[in-house]
PDB file of N, CA and C in Angstrom:
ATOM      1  N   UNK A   1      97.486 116.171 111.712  1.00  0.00           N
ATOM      2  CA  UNK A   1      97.915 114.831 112.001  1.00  0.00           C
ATOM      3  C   UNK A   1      99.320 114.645 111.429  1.00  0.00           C
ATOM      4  N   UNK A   2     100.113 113.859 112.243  1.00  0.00           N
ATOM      5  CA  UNK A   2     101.423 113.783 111.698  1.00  0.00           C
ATOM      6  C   UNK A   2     101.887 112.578 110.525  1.00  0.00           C
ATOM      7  N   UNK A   3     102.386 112.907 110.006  1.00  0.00           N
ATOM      8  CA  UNK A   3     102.854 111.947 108.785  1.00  0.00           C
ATOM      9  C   UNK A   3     103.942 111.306 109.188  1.00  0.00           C
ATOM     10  N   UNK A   4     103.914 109.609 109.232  1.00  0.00           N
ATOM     11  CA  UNK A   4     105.049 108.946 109.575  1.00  0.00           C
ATOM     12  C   UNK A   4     106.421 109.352 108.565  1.00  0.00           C
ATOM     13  N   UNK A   5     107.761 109.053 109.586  1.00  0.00           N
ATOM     14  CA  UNK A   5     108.785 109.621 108.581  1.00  0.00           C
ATOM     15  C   UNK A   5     109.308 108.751 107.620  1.00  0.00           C
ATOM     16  N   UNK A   6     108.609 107.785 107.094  1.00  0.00           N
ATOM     17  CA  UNK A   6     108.657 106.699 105.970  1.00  0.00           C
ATOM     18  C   UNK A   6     107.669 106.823 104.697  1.00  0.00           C
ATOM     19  N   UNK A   7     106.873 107.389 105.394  1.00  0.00           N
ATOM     20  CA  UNK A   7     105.943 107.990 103.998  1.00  0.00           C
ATOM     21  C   UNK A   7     106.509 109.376 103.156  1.00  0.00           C
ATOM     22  N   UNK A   8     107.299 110.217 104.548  1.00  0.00           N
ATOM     23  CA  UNK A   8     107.956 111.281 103.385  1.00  0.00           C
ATOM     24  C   UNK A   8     108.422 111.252 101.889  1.00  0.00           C
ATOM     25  N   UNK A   9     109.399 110.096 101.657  1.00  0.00           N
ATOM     26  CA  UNK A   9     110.088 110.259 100.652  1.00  0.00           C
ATOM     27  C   UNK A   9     108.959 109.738  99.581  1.00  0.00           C
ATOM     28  N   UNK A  10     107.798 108.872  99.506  1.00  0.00           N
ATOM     29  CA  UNK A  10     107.096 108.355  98.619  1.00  0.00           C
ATOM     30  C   UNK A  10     106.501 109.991  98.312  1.00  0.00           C
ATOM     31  N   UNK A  11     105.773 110.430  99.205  1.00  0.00           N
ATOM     32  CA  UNK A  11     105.233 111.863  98.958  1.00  0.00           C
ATOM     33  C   UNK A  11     106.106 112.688  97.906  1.00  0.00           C
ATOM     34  N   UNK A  12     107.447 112.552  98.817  1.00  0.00           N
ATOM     35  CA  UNK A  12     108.059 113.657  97.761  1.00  0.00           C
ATOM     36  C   UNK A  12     108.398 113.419  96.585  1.00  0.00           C
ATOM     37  N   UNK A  13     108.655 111.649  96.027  1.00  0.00           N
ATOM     38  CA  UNK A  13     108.232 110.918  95.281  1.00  0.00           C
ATOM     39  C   UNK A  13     107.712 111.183  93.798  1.00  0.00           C
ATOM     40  N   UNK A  14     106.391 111.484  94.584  1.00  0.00           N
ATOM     41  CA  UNK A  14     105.078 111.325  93.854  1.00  0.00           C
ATOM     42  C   UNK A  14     105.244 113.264  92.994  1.00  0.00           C
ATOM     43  N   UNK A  15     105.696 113.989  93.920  1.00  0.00           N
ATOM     44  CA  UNK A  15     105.611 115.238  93.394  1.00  0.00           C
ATOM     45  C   UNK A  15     104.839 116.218  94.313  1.00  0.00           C
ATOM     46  N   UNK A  16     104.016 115.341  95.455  1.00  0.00           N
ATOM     47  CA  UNK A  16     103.205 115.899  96.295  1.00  0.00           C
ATOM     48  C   UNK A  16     103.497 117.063  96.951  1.00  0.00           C
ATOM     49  N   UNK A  17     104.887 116.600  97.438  1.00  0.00           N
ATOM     50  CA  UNK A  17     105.818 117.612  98.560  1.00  0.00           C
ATOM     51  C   UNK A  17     107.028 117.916  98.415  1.00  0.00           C
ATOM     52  N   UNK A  18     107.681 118.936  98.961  1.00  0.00           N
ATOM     53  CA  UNK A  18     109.283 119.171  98.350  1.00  0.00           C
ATOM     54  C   UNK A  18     109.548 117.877  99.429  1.00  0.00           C
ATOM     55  N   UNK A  19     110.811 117.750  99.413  1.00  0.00           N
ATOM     56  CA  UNK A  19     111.558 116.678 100.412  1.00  0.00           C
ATOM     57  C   UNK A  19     111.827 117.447 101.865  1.00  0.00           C
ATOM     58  N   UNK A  20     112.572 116.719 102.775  1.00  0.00           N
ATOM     59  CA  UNK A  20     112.399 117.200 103.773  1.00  0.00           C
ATOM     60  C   UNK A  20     113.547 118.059 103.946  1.00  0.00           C
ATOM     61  N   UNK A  21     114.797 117.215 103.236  1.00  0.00           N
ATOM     62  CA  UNK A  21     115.757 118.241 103.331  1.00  0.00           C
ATOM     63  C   UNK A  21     116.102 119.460 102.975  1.00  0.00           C
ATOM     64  N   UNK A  22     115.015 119.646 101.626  1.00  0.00           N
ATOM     65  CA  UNK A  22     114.793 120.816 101.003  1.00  0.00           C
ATOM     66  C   UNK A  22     114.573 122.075 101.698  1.00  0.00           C
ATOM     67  N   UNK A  23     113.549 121.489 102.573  1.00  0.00           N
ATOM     68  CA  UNK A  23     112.930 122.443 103.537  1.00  0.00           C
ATOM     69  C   UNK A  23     113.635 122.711 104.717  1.00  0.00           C
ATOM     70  N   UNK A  24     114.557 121.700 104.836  1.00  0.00           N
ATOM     71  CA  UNK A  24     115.531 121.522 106.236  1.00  0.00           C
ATOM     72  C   UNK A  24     116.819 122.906 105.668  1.00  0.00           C
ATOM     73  N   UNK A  25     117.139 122.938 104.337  1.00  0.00           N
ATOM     74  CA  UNK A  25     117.924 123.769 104.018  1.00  0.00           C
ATOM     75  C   UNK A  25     117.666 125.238 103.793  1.00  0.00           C
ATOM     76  N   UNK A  26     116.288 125.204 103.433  1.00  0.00           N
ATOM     77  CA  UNK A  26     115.483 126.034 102.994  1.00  0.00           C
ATOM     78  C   UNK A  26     115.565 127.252 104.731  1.00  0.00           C
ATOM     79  N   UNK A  27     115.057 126.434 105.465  1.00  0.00           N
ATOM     80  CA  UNK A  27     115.101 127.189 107.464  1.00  0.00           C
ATOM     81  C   UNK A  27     116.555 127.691 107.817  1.00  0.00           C
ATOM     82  N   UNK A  28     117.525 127.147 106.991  1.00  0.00           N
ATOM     83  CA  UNK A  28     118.537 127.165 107.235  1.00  0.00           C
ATOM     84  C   UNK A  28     118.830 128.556 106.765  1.00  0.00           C
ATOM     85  N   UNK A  29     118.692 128.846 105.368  1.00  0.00           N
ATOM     86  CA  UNK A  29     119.193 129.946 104.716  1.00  0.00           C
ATOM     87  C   UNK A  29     118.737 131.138 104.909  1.00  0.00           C
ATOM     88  N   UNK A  30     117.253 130.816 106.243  1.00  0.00           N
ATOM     89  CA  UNK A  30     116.433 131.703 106.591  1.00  0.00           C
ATOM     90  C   UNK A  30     117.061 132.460 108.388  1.00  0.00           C
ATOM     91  N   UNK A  31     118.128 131.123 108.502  1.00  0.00           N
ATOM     92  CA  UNK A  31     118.671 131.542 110.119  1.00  0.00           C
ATOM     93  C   UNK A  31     120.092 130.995 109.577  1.00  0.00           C
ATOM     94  N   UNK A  32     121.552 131.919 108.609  1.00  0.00           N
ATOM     95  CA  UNK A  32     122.087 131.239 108.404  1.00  0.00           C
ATOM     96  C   UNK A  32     123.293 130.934 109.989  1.00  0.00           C
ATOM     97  N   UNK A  33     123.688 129.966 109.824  1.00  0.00           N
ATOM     98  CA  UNK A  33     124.746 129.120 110.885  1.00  0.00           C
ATOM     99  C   UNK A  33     124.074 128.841 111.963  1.00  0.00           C
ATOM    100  N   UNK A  34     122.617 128.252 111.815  1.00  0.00           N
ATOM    101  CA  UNK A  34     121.923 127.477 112.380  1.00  0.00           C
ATOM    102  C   UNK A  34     122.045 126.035 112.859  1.00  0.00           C
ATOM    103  N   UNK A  35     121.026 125.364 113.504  1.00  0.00           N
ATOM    104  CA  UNK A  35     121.142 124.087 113.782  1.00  0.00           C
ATOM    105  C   UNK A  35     119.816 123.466 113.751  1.00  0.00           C
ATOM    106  N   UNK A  36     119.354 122.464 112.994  1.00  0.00           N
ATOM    107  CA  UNK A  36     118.128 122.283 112.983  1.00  0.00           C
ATOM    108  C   UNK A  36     118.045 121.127 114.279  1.00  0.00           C
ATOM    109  N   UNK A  37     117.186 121.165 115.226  1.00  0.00           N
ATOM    110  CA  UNK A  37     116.523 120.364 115.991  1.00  0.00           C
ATOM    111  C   UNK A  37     115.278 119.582 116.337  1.00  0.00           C
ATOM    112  N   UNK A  38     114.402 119.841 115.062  1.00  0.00           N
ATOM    113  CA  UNK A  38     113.518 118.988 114.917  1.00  0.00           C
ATOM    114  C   UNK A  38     112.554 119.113 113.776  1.00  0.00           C
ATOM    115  N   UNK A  39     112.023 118.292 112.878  1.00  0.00           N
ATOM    116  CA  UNK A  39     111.447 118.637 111.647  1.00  0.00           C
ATOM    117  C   UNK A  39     110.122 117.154 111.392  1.00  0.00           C
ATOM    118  N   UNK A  40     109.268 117.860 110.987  1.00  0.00           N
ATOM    119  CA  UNK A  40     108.189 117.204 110.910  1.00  0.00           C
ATOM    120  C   UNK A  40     107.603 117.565 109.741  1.00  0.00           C
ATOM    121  N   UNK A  41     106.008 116.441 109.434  1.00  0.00           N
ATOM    122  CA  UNK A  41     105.419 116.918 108.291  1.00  0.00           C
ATOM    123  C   UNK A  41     104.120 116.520 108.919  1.00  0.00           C
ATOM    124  N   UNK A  42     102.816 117.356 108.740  1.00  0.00           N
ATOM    125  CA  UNK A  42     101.289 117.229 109.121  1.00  0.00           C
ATOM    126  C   UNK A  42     100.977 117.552 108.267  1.00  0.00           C
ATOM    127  N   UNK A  43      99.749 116.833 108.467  1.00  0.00           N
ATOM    128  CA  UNK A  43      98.250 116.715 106.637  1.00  0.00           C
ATOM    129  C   UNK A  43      97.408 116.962 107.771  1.00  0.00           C
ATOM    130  N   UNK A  44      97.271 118.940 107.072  1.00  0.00           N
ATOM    131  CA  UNK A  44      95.946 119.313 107.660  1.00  0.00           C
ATOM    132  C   UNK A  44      95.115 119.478 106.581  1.00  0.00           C
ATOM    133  N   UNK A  45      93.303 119.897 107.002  1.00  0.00           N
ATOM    134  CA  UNK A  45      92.577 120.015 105.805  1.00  0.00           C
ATOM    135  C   UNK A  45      93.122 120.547 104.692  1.00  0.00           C
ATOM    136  N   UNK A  46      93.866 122.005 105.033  1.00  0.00           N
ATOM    137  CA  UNK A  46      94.523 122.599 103.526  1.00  0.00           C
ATOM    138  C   UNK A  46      95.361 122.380 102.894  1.00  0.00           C
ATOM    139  N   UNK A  47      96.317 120.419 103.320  1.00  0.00           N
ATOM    140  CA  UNK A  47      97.519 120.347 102.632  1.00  0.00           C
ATOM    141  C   UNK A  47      98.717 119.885 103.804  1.00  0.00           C
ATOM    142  N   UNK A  48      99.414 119.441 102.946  1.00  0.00           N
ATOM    143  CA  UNK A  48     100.643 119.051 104.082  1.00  0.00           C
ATOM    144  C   UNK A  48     101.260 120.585 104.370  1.00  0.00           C
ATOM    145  N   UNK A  49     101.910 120.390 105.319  1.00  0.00           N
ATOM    146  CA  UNK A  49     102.688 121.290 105.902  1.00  0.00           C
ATOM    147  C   UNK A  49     104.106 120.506 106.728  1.00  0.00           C
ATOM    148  N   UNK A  50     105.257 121.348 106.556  1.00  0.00           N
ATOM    149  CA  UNK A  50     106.478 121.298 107.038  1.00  0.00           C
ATOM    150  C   UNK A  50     106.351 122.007 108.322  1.00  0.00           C
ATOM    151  N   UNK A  51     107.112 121.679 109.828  1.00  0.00           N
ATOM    152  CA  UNK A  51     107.489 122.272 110.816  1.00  0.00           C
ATOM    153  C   UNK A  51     109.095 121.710 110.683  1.00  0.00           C
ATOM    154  N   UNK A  52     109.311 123.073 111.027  1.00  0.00           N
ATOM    155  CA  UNK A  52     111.158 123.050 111.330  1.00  0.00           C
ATOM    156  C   UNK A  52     111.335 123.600 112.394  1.00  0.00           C
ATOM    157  N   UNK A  53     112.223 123.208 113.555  1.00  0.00           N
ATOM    158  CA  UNK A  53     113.098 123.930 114.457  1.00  0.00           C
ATOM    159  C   UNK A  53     113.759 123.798 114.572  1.00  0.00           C
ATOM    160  N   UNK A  54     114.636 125.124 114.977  1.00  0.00           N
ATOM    161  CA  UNK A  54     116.179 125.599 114.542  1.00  0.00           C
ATOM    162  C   UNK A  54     116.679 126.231 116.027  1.00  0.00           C
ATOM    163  N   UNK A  55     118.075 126.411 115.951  1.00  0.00           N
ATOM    164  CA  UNK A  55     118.385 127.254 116.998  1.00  0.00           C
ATOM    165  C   UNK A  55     119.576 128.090 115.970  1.00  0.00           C
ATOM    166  N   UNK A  56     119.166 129.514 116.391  1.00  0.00           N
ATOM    167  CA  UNK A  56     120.639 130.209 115.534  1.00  0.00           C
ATOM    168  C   UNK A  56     121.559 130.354 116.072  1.00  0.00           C
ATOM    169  N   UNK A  57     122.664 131.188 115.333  1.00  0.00           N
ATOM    170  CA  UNK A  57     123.924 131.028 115.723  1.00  0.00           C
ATOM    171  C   UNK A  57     124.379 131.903 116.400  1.00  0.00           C
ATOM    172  N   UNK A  58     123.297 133.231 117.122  1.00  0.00           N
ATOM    173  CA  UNK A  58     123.447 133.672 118.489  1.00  0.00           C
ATOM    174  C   UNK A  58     122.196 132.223 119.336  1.00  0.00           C
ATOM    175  N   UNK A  59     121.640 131.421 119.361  1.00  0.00           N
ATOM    176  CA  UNK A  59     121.152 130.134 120.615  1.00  0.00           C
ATOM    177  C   UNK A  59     119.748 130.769 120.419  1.00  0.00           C
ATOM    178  N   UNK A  60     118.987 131.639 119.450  1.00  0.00           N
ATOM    179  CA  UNK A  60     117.918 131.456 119.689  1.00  0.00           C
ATOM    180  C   UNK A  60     117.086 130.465 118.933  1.00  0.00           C
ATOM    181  N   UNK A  61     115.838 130.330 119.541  1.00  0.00           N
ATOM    182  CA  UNK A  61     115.177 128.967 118.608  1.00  0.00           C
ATOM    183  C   UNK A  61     114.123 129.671 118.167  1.00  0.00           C
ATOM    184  N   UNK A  62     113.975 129.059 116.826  1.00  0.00           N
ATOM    185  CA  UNK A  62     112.904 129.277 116.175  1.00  0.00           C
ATOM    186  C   UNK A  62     112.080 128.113 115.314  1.00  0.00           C
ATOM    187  N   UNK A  63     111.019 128.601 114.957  1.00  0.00           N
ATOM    188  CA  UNK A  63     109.808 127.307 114.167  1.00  0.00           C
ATOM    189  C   UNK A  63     109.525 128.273 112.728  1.00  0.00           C
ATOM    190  N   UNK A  64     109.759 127.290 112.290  1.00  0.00           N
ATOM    191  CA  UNK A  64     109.559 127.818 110.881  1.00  0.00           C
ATOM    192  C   UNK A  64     108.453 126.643 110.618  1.00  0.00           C
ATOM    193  N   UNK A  65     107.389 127.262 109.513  1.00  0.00           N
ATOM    194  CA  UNK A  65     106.238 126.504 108.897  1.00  0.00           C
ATOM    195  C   UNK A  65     106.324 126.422 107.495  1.00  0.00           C
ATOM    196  N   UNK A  66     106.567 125.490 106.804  1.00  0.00           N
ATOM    197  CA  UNK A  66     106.357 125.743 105.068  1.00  0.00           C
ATOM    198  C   UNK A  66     104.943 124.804 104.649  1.00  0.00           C
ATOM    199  N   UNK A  67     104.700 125.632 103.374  1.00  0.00           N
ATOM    200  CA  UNK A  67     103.508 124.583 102.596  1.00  0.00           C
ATOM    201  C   UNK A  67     104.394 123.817 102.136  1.00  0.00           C
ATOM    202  N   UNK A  68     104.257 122.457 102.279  1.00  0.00           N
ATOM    203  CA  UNK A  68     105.040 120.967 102.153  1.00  0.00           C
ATOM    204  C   UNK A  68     104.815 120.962 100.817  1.00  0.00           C
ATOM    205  N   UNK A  69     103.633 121.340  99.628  1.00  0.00           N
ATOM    206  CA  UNK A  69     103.580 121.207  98.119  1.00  0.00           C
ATOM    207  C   UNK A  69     104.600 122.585  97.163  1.00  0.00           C
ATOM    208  N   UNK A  70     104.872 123.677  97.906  1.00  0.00           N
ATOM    209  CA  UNK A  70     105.100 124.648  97.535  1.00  0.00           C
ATOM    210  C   UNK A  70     106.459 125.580  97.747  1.00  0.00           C
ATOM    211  N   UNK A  71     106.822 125.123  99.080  1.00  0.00           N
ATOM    212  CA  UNK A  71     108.236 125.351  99.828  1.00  0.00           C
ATOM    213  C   UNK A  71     107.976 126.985 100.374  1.00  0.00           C
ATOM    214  N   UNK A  72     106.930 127.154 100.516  1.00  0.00           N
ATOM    215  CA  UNK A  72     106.317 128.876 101.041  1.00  0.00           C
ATOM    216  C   UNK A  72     106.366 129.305 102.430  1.00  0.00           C
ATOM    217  N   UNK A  73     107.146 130.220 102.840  1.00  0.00           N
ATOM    218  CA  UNK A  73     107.394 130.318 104.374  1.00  0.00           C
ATOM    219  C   UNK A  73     106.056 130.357 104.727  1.00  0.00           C
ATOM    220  N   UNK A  74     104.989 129.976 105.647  1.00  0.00           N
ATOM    221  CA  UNK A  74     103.898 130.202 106.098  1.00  0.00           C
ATOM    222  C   UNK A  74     104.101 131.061 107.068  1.00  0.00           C
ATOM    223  N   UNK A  75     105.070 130.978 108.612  1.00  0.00           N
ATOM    224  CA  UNK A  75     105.290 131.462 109.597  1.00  0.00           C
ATOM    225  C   UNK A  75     106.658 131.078 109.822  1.00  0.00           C
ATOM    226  N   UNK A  76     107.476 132.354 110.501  1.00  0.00           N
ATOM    227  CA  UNK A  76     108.602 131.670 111.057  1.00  0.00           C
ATOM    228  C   UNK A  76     109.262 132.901 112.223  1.00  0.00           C
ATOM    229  N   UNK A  77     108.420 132.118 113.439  1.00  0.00           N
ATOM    230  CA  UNK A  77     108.359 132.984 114.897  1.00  0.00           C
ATOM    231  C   UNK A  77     109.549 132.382 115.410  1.00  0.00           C
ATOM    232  N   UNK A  78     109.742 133.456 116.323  1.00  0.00           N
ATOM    233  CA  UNK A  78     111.209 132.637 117.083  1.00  0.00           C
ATOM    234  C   UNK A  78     110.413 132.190 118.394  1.00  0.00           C
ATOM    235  N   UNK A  79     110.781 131.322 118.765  1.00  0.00           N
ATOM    236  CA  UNK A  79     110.571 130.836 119.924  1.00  0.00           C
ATOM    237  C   UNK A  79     110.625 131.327 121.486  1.00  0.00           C
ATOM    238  N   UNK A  80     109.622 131.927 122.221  1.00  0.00           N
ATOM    239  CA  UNK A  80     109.801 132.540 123.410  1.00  0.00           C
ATOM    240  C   UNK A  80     109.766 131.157 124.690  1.00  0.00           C
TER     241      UNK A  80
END
């Protein structure tokens, strides 16, 4: 389920979750001279989770997944 983007910062706040930009920088350093194009946060049973998508700086796109408490790459497929 998705987490409205007004509750983020209380979360990250609280200590719950890194912030978003953290993680926004974090995808970054993982595709550097990237572009992020869309970033989200979902509370599944095991915990929040981060989705990032990026396009790199040869145009491919990719999704990166982090644990939202931990900043831990979960997955980060490029996009077919």
């Amino acid at each position: 389920m998705a987490v409205r983007v007004d509750q983020i910062p209380e979360l990250a706040a609280s200590g719950k979750i890194k912030s978003l930009e953290s993680m926004n920088e974090q995808a970054l350093r993982l595709h550097p001279g990237g572009t992020i194009t869309d970033s989200d946060l979902d509370n599944h049973f095991n915990g929040y989770e981060y989705g990032v998508e990026l396009r790199d700086a040869s145009g491919a796109e990719w999704d990166v997944t982090f644990d939202a408490a931990t900043g831990q790459v979960l997955s980060n497929k490029q996009d077919n």
